[in-house]
C-alpha atoms as a PDB file:
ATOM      1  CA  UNK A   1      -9.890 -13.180 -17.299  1.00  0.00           C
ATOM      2  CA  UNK A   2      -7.384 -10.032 -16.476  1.00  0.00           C
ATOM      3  CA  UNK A   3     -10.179  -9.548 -13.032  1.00  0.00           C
ATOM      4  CA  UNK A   4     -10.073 -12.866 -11.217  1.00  0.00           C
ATOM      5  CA  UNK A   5      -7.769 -14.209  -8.540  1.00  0.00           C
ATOM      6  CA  UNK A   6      -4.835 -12.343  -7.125  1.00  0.00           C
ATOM      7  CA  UNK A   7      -3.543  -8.887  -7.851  1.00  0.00           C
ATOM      8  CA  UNK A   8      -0.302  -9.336  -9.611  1.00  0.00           C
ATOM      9  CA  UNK A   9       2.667  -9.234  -7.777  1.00  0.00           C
ATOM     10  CA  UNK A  10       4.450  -5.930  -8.993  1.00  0.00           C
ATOM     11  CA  UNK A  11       1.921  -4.232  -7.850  1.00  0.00           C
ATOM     12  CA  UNK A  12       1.835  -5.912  -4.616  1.00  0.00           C
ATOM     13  CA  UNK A  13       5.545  -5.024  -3.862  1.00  0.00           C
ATOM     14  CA  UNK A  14       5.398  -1.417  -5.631  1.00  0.00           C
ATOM     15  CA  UNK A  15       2.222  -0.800  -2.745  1.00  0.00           C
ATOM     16  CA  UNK A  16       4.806  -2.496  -0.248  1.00  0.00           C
ATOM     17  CA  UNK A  17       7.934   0.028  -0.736  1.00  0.00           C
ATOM     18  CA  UNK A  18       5.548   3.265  -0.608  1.00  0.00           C
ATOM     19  CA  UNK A  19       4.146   2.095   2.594  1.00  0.00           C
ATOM     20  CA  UNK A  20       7.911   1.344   3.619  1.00  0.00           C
ATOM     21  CA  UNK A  21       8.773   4.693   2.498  1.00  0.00           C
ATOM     22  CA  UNK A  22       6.306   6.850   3.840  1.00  0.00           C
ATOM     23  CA  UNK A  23       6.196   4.963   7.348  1.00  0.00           C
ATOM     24  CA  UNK A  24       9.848   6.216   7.550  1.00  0.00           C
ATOM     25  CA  UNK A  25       9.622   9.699   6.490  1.00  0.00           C
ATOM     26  CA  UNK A  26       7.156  10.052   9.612  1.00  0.00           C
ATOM     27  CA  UNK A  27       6.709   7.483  11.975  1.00  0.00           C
ATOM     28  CA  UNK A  28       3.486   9.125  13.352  1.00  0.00           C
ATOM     29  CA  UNK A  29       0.923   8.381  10.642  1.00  0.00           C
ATOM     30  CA  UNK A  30      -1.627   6.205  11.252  1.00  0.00           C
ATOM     31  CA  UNK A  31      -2.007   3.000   9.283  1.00  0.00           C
ATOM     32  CA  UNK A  32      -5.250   4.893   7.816  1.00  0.00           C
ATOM     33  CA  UNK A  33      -3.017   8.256   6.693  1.00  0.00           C
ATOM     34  CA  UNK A  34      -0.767   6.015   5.367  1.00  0.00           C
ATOM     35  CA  UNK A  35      -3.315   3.725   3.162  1.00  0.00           C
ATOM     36  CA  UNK A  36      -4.849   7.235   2.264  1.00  0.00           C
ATOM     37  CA  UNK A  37      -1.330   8.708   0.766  1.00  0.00           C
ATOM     38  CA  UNK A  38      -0.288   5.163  -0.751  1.00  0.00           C
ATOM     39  CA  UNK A  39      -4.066   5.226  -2.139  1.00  0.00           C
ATOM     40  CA  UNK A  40      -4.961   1.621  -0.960  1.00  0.00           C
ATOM     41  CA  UNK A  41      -7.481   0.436   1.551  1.00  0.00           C
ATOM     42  CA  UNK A  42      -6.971  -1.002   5.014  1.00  0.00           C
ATOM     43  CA  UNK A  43      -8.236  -3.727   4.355  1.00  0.00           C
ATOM     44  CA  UNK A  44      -5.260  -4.501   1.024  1.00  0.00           C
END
């Protein structure tokens, strides 16, 4: 089943660089503007 357990990990480190790369293009976001751009939740 595609659905169960964890996300795969591509994913999971594609999510990780856009984070990386938008928390140095402006240091001021907040960890919610930032999960809003990268289009995850705060809670991934």
């Amino acid at each position: 089943d595609p659905r169960s357990g964890r996300p795969s990990t591509s994913a999971d480190d594609a999510h990780i660089e856009r984070v990386k790369e938008s928390a140095r293009q402006n240091r001021r976001l907040t960890v919610r503007e930032i999960a809003d751009e990268v289009g995850i939740s705060l809670g991934s």
